[in-house]
Protein backbone atom coordinates (compact mmCIF):
# COMPACT_ATOMS: atom_id res chain seq x y z
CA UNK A 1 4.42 -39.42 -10.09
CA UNK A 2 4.15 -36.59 -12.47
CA UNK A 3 3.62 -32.93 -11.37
CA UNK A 4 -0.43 -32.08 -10.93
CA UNK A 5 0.54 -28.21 -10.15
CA UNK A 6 3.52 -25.64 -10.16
CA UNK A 7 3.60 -23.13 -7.41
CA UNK A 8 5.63 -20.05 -7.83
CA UNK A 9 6.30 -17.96 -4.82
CA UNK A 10 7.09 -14.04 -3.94
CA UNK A 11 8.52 -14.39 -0.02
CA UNK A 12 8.95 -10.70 0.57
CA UNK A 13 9.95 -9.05 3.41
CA UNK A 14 6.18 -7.47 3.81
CA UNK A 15 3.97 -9.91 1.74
CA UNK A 16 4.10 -13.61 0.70
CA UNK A 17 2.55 -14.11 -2.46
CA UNK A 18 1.42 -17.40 -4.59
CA UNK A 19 0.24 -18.74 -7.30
CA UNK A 20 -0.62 -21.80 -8.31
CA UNK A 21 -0.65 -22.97 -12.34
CA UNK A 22 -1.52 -26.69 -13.15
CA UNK A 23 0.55 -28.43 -15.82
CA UNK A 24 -0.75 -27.51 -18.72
CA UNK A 25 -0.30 -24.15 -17.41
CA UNK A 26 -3.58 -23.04 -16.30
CA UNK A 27 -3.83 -21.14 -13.52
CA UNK A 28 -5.58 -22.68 -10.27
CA UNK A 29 -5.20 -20.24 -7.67
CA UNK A 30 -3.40 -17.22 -5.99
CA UNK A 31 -2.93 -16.36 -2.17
CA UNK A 32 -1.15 -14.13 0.15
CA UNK A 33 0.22 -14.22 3.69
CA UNK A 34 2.33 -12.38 5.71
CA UNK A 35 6.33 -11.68 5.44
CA UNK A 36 8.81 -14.04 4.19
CA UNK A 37 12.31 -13.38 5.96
CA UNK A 38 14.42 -16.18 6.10
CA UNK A 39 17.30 -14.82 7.79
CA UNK A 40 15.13 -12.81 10.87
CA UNK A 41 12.13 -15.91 11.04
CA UNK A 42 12.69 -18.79 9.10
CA UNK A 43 10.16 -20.77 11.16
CA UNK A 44 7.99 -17.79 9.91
CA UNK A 45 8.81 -17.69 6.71
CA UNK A 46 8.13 -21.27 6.22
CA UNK A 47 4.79 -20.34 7.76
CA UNK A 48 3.59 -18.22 5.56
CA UNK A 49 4.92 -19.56 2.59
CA UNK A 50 2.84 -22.52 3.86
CA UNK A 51 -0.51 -20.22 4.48
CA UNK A 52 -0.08 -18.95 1.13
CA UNK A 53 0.08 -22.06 -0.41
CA UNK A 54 -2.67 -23.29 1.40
CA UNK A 55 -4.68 -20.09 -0.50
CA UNK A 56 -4.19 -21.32 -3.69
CA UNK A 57 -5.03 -25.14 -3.26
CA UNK A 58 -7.83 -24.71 -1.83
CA UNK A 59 -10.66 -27.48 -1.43
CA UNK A 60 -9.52 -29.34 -4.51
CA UNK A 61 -6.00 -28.74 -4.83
CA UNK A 62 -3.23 -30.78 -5.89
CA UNK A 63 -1.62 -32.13 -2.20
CA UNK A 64 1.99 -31.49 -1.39
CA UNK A 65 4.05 -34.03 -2.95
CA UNK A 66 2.35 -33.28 -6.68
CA UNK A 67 3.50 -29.96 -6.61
CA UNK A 68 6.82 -28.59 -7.53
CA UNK A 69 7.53 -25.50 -6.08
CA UNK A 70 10.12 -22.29 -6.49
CA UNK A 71 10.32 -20.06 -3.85
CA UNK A 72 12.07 -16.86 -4.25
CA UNK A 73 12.39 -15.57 -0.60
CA UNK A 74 13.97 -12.18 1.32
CA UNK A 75 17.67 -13.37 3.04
CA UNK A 76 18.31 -16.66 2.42
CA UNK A 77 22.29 -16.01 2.25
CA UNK A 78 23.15 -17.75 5.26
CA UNK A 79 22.98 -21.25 4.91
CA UNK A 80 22.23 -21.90 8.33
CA UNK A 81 18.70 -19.92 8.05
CA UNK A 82 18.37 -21.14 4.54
CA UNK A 83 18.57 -24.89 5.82
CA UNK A 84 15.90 -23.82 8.56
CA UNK A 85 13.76 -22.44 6.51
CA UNK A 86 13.86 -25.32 4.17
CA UNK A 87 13.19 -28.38 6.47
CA UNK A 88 10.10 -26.41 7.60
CA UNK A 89 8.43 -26.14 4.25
CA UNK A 90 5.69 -27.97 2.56
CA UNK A 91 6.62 -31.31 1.39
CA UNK A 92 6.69 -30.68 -2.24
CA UNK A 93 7.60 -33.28 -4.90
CA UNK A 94 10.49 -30.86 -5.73
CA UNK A 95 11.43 -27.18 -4.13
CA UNK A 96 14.14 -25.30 -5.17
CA UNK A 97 14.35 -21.71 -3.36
CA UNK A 98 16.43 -18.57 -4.80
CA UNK A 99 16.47 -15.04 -3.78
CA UNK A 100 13.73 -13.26 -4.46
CA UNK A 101 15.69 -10.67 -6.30
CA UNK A 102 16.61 -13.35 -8.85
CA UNK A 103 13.05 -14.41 -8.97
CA UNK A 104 12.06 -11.11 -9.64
CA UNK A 105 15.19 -10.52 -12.26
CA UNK A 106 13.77 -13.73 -14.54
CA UNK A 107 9.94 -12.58 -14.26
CA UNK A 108 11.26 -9.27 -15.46
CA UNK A 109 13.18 -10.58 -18.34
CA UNK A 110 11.80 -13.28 -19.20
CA UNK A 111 14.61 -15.48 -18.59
CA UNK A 112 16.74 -13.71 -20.90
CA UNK A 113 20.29 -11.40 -19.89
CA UNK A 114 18.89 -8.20 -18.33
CA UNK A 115 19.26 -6.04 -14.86
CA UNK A 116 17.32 -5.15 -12.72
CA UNK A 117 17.02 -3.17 -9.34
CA UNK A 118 14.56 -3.54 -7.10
CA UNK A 119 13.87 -0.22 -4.69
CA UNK A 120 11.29 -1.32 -2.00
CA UNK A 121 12.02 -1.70 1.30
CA UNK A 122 15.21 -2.69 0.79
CA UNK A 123 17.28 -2.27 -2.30
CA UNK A 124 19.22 -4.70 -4.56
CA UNK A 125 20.45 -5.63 -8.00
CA UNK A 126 20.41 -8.10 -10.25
CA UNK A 127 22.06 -9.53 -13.00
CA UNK A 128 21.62 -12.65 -15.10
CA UNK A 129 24.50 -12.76 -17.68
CA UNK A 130 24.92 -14.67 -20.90
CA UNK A 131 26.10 -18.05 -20.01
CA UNK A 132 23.54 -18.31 -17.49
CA UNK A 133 25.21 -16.99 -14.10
CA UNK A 134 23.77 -14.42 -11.99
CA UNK A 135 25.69 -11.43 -10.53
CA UNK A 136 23.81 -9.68 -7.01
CA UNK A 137 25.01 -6.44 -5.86
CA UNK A 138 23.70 -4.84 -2.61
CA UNK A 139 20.45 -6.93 -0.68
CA UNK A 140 23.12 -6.81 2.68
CA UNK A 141 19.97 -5.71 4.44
CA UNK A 142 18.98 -2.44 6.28
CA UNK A 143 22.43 -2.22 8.44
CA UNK A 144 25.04 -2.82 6.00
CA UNK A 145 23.00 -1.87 2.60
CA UNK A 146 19.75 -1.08 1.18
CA UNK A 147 21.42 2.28 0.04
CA UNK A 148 18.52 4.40 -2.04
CA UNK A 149 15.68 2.02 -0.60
CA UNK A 150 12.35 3.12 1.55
CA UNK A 151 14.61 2.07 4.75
CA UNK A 152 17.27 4.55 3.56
CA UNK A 153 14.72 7.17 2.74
CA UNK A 154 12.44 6.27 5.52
CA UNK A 155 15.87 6.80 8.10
CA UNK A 156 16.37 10.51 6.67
CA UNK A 157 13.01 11.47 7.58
CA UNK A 158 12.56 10.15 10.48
CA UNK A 159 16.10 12.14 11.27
CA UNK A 160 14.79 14.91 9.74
CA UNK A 161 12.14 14.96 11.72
CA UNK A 162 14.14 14.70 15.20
CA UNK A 163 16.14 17.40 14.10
CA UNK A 164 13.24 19.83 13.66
CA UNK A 165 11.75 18.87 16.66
CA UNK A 166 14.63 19.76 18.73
CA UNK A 167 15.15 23.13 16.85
CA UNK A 168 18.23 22.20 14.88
CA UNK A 169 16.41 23.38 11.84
CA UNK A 170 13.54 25.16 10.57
CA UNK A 171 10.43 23.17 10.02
CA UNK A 172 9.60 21.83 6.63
CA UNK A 173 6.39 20.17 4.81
CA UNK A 174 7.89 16.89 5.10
CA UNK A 175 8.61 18.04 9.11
CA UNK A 176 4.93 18.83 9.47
CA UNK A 177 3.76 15.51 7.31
CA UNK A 178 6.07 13.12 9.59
CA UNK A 179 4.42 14.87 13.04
CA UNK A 180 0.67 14.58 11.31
CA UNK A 181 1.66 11.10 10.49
CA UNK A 182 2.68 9.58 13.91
CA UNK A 183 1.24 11.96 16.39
CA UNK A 184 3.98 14.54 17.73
CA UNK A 185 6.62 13.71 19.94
CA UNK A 186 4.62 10.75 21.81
CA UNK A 187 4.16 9.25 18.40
CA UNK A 188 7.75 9.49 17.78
CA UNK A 189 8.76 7.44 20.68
CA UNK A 190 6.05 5.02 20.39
CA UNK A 191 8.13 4.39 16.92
CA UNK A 192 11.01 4.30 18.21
CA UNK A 193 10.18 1.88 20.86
CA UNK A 194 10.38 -1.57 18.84
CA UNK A 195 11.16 -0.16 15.59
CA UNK A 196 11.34 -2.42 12.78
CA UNK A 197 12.68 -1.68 8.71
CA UNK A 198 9.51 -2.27 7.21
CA UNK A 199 7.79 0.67 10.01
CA UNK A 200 11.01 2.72 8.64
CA UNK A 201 10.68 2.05 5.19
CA UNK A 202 6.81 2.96 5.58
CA UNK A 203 8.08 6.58 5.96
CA UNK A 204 9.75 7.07 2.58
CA UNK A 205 5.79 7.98 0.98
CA UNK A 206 6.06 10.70 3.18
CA UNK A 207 9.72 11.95 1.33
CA UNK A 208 7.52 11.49 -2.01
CA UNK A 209 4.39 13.53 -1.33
CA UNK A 210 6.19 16.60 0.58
CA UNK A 211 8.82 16.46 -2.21
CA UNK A 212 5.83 16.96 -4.95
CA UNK A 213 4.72 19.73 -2.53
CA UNK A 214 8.12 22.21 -3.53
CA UNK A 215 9.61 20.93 0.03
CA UNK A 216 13.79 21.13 -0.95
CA UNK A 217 14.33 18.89 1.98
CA UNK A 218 12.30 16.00 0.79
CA UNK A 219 13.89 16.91 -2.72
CA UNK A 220 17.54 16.47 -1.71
CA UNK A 221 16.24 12.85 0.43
CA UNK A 222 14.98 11.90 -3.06
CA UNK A 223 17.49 12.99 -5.08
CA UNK A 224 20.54 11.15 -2.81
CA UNK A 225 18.47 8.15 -2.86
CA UNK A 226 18.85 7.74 -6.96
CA UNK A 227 22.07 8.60 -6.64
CA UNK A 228 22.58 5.72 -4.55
CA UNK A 229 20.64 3.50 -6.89
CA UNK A 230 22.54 4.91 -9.66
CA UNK A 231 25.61 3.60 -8.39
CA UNK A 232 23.82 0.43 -8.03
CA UNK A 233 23.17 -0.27 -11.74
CA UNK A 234 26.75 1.19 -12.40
CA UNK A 235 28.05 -2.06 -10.21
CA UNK A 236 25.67 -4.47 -12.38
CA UNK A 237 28.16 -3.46 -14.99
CA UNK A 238 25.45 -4.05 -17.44
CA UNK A 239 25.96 -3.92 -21.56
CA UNK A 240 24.24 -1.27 -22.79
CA UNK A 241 22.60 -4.06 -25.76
CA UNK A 242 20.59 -5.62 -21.86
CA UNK A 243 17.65 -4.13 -20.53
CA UNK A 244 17.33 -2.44 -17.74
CA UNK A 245 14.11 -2.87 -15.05
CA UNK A 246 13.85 -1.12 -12.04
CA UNK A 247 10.72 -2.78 -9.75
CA UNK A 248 9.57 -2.08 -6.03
CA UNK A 249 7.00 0.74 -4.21
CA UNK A 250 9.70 3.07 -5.09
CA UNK A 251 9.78 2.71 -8.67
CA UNK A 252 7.11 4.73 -10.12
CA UNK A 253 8.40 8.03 -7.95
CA UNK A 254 12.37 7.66 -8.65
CA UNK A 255 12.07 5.65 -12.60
CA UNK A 256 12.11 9.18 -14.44
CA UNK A 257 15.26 10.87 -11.92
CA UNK A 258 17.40 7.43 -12.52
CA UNK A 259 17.01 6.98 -16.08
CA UNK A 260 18.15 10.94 -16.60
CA UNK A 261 20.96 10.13 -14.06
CA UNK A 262 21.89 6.86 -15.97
CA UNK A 263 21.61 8.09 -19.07
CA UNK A 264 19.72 4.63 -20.40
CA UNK A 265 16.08 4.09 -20.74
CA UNK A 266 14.25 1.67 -18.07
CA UNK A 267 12.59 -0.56 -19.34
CA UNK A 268 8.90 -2.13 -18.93
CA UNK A 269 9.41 -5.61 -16.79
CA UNK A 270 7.61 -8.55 -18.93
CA UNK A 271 6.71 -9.93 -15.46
CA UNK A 272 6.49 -10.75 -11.86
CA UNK A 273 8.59 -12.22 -9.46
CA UNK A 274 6.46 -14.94 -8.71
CA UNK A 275 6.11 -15.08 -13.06
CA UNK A 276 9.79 -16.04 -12.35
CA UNK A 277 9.62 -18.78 -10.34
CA UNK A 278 7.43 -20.46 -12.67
CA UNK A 279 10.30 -20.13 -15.54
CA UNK A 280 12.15 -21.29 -12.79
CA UNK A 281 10.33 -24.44 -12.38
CA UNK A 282 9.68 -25.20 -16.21
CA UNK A 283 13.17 -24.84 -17.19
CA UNK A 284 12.43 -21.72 -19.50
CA UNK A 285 14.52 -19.79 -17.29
CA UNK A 286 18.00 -21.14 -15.69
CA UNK A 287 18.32 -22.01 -11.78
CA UNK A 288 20.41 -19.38 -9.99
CA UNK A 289 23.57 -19.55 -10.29
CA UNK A 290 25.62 -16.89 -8.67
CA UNK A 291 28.88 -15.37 -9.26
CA UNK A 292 30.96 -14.70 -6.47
CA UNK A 293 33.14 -12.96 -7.25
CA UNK A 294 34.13 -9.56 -8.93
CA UNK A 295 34.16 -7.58 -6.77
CA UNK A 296 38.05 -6.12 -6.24
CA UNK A 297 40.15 -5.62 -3.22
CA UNK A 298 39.70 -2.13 -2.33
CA UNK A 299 43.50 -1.42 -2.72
CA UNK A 300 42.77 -1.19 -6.16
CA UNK A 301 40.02 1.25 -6.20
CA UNK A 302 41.09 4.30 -8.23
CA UNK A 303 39.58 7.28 -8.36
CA UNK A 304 36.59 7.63 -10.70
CA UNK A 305 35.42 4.79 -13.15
CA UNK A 306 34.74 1.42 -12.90
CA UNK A 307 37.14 -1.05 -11.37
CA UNK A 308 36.76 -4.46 -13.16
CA UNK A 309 38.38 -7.50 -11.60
CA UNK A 310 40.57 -9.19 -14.33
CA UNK A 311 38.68 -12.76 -14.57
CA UNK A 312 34.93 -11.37 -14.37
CA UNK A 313 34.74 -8.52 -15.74
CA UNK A 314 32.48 -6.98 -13.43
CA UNK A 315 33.48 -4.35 -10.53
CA UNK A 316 32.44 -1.25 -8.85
CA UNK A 317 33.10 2.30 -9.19
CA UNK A 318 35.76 3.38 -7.09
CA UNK A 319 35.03 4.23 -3.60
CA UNK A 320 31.78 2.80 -3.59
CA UNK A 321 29.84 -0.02 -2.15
């Protein structure tokens, strides 16, 4: 049986989005649903991927095994939560699932070799090369990674914050915005108290505005977070003749600061992530492919530059990562 509808999905860590384009390409229907995080919920995940789906169809929809779908979904690295997540989907006519960096890489390109780095929540790049590979750098979540994301930003001002209280320094704006926010020390333990990345993360707005506001504290939080992303694209390795997107809730606020660190313009992503998984799932754009290796033993890091690893050609500046 031929394909009746292609269904592109966005699993992010916050929001699951969908949408749903019939074969000739018109568009049917879009939905939403709650977080898509294979590696913490696949059971979840599959869930709302599911809900979402269900948004799109509606009434009259195609039914599951005329669709085929891409999902791009948050942490599906480990194969055991990948496999999970997978038997409790949908059952599409075909499904294919990549990272929803990648997904977002091809929507932002087009399909075509670019970079990208996505600063939301968590914080990642991508890179789809010539012959069709792709190359990830960071996305080892909030404990290992996310360096120059809303959880990495969101951590400093929460710290920040406990650090004022307790009279270890002065108070600041952002001080004084964090207390307003959550309600004084009670607030800050109610926080605490079952914390998850996505509450931390859902401080780093907080960084923005009291930075805007002349507060130097906020400013240097900012300023060490595109420094981190900054490193980032320098580990993409990425030809100067590719563009270069940056995407997330951070972008608009940090897009100016990287570029001038850089020293490369940004450019203007073409589309979304769930755009992607429709080039995906037409064959405009390649499946993922990734390349795993290049990055070098760290005996050989030297100081300043870029280490390359002889049969890749990709690497990471020394001392970083």
């Amino acid at each position: 049986m031929a394909a009746q509808g292609i269904l592109g999905v966005d699993g992010g860590g916050s929001t699951t989005r969908a949408r749903l384009w019939a074969a000739d390409g018109r568009l049917l229907g879009e939905g939403r649903a709650g977080p898509c995080n294979v590696s913490t919920d696949p059971a979840g995940a599959a869930d709302n991927v599911a809900r979402a789906w269900a948004a799109c169809r509606g009434a009259d929809g195609p039914a599951d095994p005329e669709v085929v779908a891409v999902i791009g979904a948050a942490g599906t690295q480990s194969p055991d939560a990948r496999a999970r997540f997978a038997a409790a989907l949908p059952g599409f006519a075909r499904c294919e699932i990549v990272t929803d960096g990648y997904a977002a890489l091809i929507g932002a390109g087009g399909g075509q070799p670019a970079g990208l780095v996505i600063a939301g929540t968590g914080a990642v790049g991508h890179r789809l090369m010539e012959d069709g590979r792709s190359v990830q750098r960071d996305g080892f979540g909030w404990a290992g990674g996310d360096r120059g994301s809303g959880f990495w930003i969101g951590r400093r001002v929460m710290r920040h914050g406990v650090r004022a209280l307790e009279g270890l320094v002065a108070e600041t704006i952002l001080s004084r915005l964090l207390f307003a926010r959550i309600g004084g020390y009670d607030g800050l333990m109610d926080l605490i108290s079952g914390l998850r990345p996505a509450d931390v993360a859902a401080l780093a707005p907080l960084a923005i505005e009291a930075a805007d506001a002349g507060c130097p504290e906020a400013r240097a939080i900012l300023a060490g977070a595109v420094a981190e992303l900054a490193g980032l694209v320098a580990l993409l390795d990425l030809p100067a003749s590719a563009p270069l997107y940056l995407m997330g809730g951070l972008a608009p606020a940090l897009q100016a600061d990287l570029a001038a660190r850089i020293g490369r313009a940004i450019d203007r992503p073409r589309g979304d992530a769930v755009d992607g998984c429709r080039l995906i799932a037409t064959g405009a754009a390649p499946p993922e492919t990734p390349l795993t290796k290049g990055y070098p033993p760290p005996a050989r890091a030297q100081a300043g530059g870029l280490v390359r690893a002889p049969d890749e050609g990709l690497g990471r500046p020394a001392g970083g990562g």
